[in-house]
N, C-alpha and C. Protein backbone atom coordinates (compact mmCIF):
# COMPACT_ATOMS: atom_id res chain seq x y z
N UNK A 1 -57.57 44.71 -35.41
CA UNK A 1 -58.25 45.03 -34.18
C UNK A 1 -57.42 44.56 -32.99
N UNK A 2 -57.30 45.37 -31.92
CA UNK A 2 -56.56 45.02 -30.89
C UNK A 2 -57.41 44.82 -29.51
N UNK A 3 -57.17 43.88 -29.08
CA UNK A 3 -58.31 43.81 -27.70
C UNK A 3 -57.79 43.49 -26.45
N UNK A 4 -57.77 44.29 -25.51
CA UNK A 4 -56.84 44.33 -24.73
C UNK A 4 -58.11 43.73 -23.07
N UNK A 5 -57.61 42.20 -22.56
CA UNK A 5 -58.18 42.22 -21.25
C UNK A 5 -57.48 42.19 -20.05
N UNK A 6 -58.45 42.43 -18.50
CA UNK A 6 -57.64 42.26 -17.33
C UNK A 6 -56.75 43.81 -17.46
N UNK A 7 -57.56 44.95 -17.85
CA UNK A 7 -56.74 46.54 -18.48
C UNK A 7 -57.24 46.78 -17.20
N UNK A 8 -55.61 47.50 -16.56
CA UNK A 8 -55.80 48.79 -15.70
C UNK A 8 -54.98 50.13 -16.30
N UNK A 9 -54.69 51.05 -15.12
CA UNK A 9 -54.25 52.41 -15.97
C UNK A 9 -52.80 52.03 -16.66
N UNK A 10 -52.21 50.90 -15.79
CA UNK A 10 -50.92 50.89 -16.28
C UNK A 10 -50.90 49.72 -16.94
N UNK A 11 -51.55 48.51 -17.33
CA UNK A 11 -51.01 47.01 -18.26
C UNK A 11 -52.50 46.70 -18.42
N UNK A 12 -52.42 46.29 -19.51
CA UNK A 12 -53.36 44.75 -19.91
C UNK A 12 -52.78 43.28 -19.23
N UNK A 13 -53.30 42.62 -18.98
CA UNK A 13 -52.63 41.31 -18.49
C UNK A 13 -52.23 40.36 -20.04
N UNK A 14 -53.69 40.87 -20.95
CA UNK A 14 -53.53 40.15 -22.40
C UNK A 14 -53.60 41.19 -23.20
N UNK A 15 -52.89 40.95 -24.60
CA UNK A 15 -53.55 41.66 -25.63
C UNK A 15 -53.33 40.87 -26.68
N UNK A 16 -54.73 41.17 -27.37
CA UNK A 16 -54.49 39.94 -28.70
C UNK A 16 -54.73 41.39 -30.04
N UNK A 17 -53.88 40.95 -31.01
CA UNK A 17 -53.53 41.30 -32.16
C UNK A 17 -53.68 40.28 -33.34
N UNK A 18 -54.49 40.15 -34.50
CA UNK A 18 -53.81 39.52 -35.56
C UNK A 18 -54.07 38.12 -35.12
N UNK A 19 -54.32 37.41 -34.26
CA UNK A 19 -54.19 35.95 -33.80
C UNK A 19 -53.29 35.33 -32.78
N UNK A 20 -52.65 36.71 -32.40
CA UNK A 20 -51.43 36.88 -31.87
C UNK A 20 -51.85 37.52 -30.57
N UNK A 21 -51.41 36.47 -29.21
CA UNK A 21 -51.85 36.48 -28.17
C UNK A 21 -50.46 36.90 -27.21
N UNK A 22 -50.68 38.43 -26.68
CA UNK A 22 -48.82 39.26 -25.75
C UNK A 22 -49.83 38.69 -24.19
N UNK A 23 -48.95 38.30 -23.59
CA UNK A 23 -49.08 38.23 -21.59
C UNK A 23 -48.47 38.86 -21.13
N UNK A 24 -48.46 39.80 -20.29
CA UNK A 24 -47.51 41.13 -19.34
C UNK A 24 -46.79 39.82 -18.42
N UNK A 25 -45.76 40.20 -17.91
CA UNK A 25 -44.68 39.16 -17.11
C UNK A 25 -45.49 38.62 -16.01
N UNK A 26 -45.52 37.00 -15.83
CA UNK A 26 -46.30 36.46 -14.68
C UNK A 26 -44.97 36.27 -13.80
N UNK A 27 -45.54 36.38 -12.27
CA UNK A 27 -44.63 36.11 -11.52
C UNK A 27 -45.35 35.16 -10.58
N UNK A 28 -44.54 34.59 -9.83
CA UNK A 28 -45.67 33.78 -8.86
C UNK A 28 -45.02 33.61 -7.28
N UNK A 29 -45.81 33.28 -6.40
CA UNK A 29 -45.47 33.09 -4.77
C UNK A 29 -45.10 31.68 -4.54
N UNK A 30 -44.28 32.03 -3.40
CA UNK A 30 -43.21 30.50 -2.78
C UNK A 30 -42.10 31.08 -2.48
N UNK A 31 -41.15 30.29 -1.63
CA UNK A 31 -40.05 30.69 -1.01
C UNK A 31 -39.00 30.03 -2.15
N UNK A 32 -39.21 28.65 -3.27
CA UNK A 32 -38.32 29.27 -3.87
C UNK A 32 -38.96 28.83 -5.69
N UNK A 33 -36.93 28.70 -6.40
CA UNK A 33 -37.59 29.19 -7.43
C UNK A 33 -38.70 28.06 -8.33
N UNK A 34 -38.45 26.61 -7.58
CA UNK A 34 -39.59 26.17 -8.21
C UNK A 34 -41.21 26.37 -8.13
N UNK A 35 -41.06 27.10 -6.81
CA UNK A 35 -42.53 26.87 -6.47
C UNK A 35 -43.11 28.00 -7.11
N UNK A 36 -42.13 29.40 -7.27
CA UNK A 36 -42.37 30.11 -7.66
C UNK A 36 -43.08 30.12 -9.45
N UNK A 37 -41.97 29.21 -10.15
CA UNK A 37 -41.88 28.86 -11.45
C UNK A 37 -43.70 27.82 -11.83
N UNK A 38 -43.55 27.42 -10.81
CA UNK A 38 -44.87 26.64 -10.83
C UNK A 38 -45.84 27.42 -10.64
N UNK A 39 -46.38 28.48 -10.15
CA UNK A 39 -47.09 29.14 -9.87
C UNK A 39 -47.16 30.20 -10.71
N UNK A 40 -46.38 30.84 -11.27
CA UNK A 40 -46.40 31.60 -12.44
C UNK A 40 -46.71 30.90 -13.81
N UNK A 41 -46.24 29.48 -13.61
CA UNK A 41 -46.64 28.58 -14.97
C UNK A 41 -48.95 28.48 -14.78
N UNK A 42 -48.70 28.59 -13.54
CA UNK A 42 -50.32 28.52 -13.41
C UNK A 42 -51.00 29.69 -14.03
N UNK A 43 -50.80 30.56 -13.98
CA UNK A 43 -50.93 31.86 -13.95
C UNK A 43 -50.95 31.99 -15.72
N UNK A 44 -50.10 31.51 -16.30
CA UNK A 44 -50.21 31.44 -17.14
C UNK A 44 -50.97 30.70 -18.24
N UNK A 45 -51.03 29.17 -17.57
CA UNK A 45 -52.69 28.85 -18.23
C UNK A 45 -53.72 29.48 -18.05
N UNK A 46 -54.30 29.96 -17.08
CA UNK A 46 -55.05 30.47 -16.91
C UNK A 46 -55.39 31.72 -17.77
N UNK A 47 -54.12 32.24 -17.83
CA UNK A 47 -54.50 33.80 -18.64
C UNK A 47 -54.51 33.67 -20.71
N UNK A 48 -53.95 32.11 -20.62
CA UNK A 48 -53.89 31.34 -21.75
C UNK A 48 -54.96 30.61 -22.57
N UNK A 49 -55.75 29.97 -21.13
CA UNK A 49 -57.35 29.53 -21.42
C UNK A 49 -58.23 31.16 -21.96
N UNK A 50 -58.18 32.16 -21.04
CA UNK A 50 -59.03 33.03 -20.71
C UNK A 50 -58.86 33.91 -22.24
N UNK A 51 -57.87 33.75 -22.96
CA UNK A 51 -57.30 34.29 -24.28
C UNK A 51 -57.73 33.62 -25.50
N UNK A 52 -58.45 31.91 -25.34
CA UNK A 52 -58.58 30.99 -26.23
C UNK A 52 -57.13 30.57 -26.86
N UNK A 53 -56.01 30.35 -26.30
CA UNK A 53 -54.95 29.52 -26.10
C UNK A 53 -55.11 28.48 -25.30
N UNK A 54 -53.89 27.84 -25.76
CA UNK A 54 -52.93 26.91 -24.58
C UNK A 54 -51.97 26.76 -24.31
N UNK A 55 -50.80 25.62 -23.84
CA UNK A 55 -49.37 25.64 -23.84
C UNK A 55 -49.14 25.23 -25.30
N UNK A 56 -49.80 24.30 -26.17
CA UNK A 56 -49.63 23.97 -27.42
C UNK A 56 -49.65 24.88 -28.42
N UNK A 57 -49.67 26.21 -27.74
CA UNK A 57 -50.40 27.41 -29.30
C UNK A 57 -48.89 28.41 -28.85
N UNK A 58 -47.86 28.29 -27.37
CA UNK A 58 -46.92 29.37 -27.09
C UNK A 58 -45.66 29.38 -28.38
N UNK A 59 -45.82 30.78 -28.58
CA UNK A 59 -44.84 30.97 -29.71
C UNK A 59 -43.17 30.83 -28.91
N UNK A 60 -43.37 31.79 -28.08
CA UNK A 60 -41.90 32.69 -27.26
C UNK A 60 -42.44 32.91 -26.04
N UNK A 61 -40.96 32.44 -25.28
CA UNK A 61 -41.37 32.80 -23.57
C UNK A 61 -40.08 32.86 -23.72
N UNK A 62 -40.12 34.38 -22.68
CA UNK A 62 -38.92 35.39 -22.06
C UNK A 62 -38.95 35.24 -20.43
N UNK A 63 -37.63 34.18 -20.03
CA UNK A 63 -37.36 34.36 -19.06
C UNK A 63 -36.71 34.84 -18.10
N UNK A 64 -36.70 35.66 -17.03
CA UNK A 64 -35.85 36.20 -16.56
C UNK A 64 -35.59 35.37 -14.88
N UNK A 65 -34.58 35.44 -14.43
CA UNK A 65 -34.02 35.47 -13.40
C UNK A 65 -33.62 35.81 -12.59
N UNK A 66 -33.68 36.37 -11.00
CA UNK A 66 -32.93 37.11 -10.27
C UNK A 66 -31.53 36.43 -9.88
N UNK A 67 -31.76 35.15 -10.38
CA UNK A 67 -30.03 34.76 -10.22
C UNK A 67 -30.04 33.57 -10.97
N UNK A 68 -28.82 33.65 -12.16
CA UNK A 68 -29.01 31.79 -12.79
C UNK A 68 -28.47 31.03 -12.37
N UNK A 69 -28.22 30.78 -10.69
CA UNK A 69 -27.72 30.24 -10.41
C UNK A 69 -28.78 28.91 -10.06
N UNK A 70 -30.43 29.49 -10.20
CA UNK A 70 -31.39 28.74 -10.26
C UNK A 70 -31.95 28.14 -11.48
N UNK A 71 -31.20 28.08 -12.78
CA UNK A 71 -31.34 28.02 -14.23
C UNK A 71 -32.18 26.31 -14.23
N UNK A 72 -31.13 25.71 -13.29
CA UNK A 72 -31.99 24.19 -13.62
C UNK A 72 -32.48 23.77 -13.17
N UNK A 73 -32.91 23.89 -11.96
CA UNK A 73 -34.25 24.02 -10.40
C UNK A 73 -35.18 24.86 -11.45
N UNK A 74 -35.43 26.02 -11.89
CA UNK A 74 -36.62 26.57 -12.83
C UNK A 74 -36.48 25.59 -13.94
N UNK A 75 -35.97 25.12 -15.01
CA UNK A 75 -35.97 24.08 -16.33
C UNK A 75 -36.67 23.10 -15.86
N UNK A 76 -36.31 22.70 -14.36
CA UNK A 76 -37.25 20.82 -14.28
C UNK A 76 -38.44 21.25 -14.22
N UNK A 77 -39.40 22.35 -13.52
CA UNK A 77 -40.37 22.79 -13.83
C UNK A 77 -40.81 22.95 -15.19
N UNK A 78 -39.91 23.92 -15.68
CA UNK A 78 -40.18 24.04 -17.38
C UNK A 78 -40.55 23.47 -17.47
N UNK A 79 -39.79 22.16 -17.67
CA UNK A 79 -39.56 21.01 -18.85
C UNK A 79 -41.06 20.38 -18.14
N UNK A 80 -41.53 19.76 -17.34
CA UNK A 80 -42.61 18.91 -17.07
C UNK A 80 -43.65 19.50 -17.65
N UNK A 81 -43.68 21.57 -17.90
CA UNK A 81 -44.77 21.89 -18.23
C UNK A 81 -45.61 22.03 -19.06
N UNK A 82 -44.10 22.10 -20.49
CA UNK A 82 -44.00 22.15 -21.29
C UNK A 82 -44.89 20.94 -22.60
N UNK A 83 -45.76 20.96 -23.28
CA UNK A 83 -46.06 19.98 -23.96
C UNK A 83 -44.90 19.23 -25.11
N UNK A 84 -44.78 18.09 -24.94
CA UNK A 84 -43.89 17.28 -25.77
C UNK A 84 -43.78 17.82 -26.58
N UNK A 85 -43.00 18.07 -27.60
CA UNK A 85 -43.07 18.58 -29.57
C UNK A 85 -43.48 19.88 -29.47
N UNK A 86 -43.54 20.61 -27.97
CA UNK A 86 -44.62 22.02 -28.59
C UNK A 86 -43.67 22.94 -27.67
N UNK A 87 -41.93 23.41 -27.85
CA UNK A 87 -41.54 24.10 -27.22
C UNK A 87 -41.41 25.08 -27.72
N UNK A 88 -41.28 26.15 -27.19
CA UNK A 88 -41.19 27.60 -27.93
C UNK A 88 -40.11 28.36 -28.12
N UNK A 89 -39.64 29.09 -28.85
CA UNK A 89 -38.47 29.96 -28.94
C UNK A 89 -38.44 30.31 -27.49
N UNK A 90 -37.18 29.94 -26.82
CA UNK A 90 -36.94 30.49 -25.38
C UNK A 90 -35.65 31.16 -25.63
N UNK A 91 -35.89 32.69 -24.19
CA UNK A 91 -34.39 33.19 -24.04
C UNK A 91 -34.58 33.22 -22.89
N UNK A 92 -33.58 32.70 -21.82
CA UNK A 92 -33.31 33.17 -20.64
C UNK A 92 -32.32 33.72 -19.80
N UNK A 93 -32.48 35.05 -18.87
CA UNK A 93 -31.28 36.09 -18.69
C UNK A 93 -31.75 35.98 -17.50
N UNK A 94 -30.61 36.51 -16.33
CA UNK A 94 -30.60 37.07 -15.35
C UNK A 94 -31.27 38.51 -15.04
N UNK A 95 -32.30 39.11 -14.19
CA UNK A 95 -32.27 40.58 -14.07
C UNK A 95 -33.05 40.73 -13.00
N UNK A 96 -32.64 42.08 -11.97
CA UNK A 96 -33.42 42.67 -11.31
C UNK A 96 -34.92 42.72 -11.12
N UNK A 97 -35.76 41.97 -10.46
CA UNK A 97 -36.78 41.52 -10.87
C UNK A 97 -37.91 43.03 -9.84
N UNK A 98 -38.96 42.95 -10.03
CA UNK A 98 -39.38 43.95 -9.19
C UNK A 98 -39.58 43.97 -7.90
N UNK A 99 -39.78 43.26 -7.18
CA UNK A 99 -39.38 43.09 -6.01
C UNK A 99 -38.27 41.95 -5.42
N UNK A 100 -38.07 42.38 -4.01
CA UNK A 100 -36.94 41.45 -4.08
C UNK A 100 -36.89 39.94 -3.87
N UNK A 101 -38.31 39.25 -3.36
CA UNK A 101 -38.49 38.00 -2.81
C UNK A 101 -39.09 37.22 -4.12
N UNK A 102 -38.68 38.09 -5.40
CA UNK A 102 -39.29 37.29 -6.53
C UNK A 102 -38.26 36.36 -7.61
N UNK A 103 -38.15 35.61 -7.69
CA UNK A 103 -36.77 34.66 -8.12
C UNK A 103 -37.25 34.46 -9.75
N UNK A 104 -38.39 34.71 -10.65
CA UNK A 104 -38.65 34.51 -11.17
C UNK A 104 -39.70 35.16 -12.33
N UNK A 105 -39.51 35.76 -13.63
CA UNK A 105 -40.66 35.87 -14.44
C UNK A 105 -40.70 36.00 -16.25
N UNK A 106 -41.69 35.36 -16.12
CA UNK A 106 -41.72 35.05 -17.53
C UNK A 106 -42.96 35.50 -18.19
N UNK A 107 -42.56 35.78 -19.52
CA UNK A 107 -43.22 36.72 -20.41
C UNK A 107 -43.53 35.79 -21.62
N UNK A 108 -44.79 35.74 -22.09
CA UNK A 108 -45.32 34.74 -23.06
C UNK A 108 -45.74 34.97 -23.95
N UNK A 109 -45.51 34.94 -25.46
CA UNK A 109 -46.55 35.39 -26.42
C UNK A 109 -46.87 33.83 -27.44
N UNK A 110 -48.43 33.53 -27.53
CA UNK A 110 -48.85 32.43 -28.26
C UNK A 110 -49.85 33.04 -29.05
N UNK A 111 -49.61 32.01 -29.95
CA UNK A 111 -51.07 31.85 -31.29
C UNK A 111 -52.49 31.68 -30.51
N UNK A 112 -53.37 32.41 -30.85
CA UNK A 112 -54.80 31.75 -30.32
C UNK A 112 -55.63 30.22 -31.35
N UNK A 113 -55.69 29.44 -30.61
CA UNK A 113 -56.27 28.22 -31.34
C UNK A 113 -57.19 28.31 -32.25
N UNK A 114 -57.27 28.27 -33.13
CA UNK A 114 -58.47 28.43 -34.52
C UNK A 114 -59.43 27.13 -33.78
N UNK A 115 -60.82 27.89 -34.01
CA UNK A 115 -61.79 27.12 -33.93
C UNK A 115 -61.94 26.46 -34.74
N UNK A 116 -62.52 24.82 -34.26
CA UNK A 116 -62.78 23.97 -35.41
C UNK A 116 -64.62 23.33 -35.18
């Protein structure tokens, strides 16, 4: 069964499969790339809670960049956001992001937490 929420004509924000929780790319506001990175990390609990996840359940996060020249200004964010012992398969690339004042976005797929 596939259940798709937050659906317009063009994205789901979530879709869960199998136990298996996809997020469409969060991006977030600020002038730069931490604040940005922080704000998209929000964005992402949120759509993480709203899924029955957390940061402890993320399988893979796809990051992209409009320039890596911001690679470790976005990581100190990462890294604080990140739960100890619970990091995820990461790749991160440079690319054309969709607009131009956006320095930042990342794409998340996690396990949903089994009820206990």
């Amino acid at each position: 069964m596939i259940t798709r929420l937050q659906t317009s004509e063009r994205m789901s924000k979530i879709v869960k499969h199998n136990g298996t929780i996809y997020l469409c790319g969060q991006v977030g506001a600020g002038d730069s790339v931490a604040a940005q990175t922080a704000d998209c990390l929000s964005r992402v609990d949120a759509l993480l809670l709203e899924a029955g996840s957390d940061r402890e359940h993320i399988l893979q996060a796809i990051v992209w960049l409009s320039d890596m020249s911001d690679f470790t200004e976005m990581n100190a964010v990462w890294d604080a956001w990140v739960p100890q012992g619970h990091a995820p398969a990461r790749a991160c690339g440079e690319a054309k992001l969709a607009r131009d004042v956006l320095k930042v976005e990342i794409i998340i797929t996690a396990a949903e937490k089994l009820e206990t």
